[in-house]
Protein backbone atom coordinates (compact mmCIF):
# COMPACT_ATOMS: atom_id res chain seq x y z
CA UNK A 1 13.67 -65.18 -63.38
CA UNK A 2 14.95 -62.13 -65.58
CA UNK A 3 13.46 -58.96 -65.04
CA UNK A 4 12.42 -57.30 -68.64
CA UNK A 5 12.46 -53.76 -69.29
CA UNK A 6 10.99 -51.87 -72.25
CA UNK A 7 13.28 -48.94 -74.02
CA UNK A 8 11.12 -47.23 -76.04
CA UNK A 9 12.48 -45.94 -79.38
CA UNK A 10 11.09 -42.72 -81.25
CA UNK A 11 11.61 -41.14 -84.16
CA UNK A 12 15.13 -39.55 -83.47
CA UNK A 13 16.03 -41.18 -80.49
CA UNK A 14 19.60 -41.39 -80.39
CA UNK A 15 20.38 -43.05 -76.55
CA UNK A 16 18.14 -46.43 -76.71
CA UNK A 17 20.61 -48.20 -77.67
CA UNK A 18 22.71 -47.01 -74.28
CA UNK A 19 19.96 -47.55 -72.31
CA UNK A 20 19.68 -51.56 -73.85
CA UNK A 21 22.99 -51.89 -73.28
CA UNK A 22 23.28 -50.73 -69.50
CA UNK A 23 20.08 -52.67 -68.83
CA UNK A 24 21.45 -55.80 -69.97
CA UNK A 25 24.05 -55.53 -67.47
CA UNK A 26 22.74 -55.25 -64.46
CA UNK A 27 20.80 -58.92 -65.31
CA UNK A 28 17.90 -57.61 -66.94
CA UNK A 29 16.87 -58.25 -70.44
CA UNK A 30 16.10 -54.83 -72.50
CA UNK A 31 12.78 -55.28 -74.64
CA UNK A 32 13.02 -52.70 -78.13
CA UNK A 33 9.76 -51.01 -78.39
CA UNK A 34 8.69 -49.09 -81.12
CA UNK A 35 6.83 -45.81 -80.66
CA UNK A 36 4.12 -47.53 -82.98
CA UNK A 37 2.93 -50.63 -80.89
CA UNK A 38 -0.24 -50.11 -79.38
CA UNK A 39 0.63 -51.64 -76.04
CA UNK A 40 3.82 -52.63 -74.34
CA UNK A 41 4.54 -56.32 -73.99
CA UNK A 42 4.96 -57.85 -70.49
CA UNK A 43 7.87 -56.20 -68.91
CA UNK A 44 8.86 -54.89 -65.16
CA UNK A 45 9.97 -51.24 -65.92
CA UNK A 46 9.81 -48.66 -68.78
CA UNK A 47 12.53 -46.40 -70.35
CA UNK A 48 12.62 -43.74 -72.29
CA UNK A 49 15.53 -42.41 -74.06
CA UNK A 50 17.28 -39.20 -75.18
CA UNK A 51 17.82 -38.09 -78.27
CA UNK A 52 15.62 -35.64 -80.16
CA UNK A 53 12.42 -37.83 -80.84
CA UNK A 54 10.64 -35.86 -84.19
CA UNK A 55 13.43 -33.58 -84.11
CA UNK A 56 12.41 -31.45 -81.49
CA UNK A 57 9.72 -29.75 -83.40
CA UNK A 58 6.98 -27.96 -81.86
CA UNK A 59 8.40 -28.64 -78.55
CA UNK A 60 10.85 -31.23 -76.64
CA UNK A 61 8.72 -34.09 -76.30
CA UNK A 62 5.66 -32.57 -77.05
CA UNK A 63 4.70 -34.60 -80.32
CA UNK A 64 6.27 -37.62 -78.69
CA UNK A 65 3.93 -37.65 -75.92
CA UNK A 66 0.99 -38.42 -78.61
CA UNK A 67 3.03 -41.79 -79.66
CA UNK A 68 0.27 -44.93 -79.47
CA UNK A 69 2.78 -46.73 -76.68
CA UNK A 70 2.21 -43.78 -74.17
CA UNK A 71 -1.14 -44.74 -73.77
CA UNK A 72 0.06 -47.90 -72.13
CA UNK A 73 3.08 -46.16 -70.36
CA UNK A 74 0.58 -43.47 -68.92
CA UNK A 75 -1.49 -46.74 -68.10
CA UNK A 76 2.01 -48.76 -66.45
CA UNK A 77 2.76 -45.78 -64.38
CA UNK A 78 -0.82 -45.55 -63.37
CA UNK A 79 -0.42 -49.00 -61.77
CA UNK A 80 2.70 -48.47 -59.91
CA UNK A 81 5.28 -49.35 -62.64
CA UNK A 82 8.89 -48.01 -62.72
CA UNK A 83 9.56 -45.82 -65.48
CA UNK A 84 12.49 -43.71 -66.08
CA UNK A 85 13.22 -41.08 -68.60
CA UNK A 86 16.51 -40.07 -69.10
CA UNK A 87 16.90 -36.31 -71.04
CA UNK A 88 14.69 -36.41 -74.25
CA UNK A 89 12.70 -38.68 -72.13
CA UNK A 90 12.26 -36.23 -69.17
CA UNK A 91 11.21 -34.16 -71.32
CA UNK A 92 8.62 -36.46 -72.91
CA UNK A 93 7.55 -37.29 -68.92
CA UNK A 94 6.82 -33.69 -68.59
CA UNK A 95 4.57 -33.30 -71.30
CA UNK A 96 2.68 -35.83 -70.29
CA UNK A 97 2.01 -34.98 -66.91
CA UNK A 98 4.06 -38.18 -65.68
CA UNK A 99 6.51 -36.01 -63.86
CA UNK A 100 5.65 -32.52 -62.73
CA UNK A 101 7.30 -28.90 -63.98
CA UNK A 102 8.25 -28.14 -67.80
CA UNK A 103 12.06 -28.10 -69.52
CA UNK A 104 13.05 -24.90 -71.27
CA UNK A 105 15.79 -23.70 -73.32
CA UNK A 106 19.27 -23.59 -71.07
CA UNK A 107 19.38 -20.28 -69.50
CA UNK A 108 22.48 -19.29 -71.20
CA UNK A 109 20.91 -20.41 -74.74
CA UNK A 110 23.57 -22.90 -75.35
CA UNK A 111 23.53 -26.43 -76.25
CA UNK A 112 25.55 -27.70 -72.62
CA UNK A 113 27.85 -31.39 -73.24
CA UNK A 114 30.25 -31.94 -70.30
CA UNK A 115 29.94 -33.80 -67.11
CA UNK A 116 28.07 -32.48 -63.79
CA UNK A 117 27.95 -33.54 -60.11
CA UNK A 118 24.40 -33.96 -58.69
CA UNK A 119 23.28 -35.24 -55.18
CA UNK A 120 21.01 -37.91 -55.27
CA UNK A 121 18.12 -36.89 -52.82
CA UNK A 122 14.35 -37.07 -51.80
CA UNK A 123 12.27 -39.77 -51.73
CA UNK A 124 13.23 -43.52 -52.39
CA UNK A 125 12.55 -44.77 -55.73
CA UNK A 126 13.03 -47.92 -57.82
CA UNK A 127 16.06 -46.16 -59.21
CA UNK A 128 17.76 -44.49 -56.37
CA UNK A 129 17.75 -47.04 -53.63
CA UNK A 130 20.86 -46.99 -51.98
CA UNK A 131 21.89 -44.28 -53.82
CA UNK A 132 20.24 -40.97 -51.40
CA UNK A 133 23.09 -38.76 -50.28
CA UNK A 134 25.65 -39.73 -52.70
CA UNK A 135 27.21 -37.51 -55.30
CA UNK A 136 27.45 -38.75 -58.90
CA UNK A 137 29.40 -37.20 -61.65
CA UNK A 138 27.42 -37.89 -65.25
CA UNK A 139 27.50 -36.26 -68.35
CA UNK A 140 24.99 -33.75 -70.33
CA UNK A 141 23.98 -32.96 -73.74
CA UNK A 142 21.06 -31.07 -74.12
CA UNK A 143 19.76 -27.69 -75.10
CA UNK A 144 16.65 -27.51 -73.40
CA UNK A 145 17.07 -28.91 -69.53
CA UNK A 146 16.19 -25.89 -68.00
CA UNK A 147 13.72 -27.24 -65.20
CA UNK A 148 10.74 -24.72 -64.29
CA UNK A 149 7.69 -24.99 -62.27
CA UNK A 150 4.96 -21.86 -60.73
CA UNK A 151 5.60 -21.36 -57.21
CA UNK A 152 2.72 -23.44 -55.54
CA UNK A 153 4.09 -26.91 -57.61
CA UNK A 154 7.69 -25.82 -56.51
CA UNK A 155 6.83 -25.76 -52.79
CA UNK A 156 4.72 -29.19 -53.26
CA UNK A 157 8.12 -30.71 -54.85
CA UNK A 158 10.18 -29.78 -52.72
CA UNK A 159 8.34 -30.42 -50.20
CA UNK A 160 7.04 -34.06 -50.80
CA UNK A 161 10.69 -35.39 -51.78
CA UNK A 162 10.03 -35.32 -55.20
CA UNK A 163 13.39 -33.30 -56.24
CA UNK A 164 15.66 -36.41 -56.71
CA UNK A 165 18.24 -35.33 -57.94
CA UNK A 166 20.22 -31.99 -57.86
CA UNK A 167 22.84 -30.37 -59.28
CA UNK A 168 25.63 -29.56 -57.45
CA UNK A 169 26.47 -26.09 -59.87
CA UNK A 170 23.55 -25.22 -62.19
CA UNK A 171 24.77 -25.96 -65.80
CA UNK A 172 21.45 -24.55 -66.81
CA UNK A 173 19.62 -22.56 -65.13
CA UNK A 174 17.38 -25.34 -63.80
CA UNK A 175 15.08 -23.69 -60.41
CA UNK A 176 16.39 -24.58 -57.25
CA UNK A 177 19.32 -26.50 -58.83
CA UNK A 178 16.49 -29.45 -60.06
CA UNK A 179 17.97 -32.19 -62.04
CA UNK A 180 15.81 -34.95 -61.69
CA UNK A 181 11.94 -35.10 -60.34
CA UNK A 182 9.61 -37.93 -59.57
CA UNK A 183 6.28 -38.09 -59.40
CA UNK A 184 4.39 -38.02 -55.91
CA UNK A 185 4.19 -41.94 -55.65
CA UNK A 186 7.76 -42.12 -56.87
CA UNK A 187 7.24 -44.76 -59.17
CA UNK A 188 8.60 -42.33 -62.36
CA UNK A 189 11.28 -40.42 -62.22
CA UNK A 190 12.90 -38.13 -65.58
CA UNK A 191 16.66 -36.91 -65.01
CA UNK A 192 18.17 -34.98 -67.34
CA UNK A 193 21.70 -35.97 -67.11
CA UNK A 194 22.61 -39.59 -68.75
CA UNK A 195 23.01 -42.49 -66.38
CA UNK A 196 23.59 -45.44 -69.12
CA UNK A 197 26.33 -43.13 -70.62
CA UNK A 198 28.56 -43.75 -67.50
CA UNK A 199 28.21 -47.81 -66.18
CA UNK A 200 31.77 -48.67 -67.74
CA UNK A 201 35.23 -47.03 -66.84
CA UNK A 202 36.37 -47.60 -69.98
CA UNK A 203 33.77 -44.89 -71.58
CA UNK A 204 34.23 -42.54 -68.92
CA UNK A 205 33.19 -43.20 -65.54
CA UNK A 206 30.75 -45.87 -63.61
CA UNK A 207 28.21 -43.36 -61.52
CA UNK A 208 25.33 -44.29 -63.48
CA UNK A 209 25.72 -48.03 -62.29
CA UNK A 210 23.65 -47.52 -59.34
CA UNK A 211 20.73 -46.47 -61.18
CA UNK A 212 20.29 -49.58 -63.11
CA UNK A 213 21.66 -51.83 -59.84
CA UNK A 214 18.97 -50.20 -57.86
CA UNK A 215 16.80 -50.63 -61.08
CA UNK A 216 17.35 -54.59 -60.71
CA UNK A 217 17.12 -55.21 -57.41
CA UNK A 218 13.80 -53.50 -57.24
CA UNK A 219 12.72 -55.31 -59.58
CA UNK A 220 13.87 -58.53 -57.52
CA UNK A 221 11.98 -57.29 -54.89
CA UNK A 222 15.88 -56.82 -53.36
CA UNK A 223 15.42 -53.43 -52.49
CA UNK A 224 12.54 -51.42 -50.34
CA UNK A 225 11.47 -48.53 -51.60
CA UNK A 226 10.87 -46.81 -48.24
CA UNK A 227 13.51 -44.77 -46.85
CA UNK A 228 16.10 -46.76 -44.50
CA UNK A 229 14.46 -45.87 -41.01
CA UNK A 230 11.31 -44.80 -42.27
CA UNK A 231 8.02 -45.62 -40.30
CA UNK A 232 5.40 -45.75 -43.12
């Protein structure tokens, strides 16, 4: 049986067809949604890309996060379903409430587009497993990946495992080096540096395989979600 997995496409999204790509494979089959449809069709996991969905007016995300599909998404999450979004889609995660903290403009106020290493931390997730303690060079491109949060959601981030991953030399300003959070189930996660960007050596490097092998076997039921050793 193939797992299928929804990649959402907005209004200026610019990485969905990556993220089809990379999903297809790992052995899954990517299912094109349109920001329009009502509900999502029956599929094991939920994607949303980058790019710069309505332009990036208003606010990163924040007009995307009133697209009909979220409804279901918000409603997919709710039931334990993994979703991922990857830059744009962090962003969209954020604003609605999927994934804690807010994105702001890069502290230098420069559009950033190079590669970064980032530890891969925290709790398990559909996403990482396998993966916690490794190091993983991927690329960048955004403007506005400057990770934020008050001081009480901080603590409760950091200290429920919910920073996944980290960036090993801040590229933007992002508090306590925060690259990637998930919620406190750890069903969602947003990153903002691109995983499907990097899955073949010939575009560049192969560091973002794990993320959709770890994808797949959780959706095979291959992989536990609880940490190797954990108790509960």
């Amino acid at each position: 049986m193939t797992a299928r997995v929804a990649v959402i496409t907005f209004p200026g999204s610019n990485c969905d067809a990556d993220l089809r790509h990379a999903v297809g494979l790992f052995g899954m089959q990517a299912v094109a949604v349109w920001h329009k449809d009502s509900t999502l069709p029956a599929v094991d996991a939920v994607l949303l890309p980058g790019g710069f969905s309505y332009g990036d007016y208003l606010r990163c995300g924040a007009i995307a996060r009133f697209s009909p599909v979220m409804v279901d998404v918000v409603r997919f999450a709710g039931r334990g379903g993994p979703v991922l979004g990857v830059c744009n889609g962090f962003q969209i995660l954020t604003e609605c409430g999927l994934v804690p903290g807010v994105l702001l403009r890069n502290s230098g106020l420069t559009f950033q587009c190079r590669d970064v290493n980032l530890r891969v931390e925290g709790k398990p997730t559909p996403f990482t497993g396998g993966l916690v303690g490794a190091t993983l060079r991927l690329p960048i491109a955004h403007a506005e990946g400057n990770w934020f949060a008050d001081a009480e959601t901080l603590a409760r981030v950091e200290g429920e495992g919910q920073v996944i991953f980290r960036y090993l030399g801040n590229p933007n300003g992002s508090v306590h080096d925060i690259a990637g959070v998930s919620n406190s189930a750890g069903n969602v996660v947003g990153l903002m540096p691109h995983p499907e960007r990097y899955v073949e050596a010939d575009v560049g490097g192969t560091d973002g395989a794990g993320v959709f092998r770890s994808l797949s076997a959780s959706c095979f039921g291959a992989l536990p979600l609880k940490a190797p050793g954990a108790t509960a």
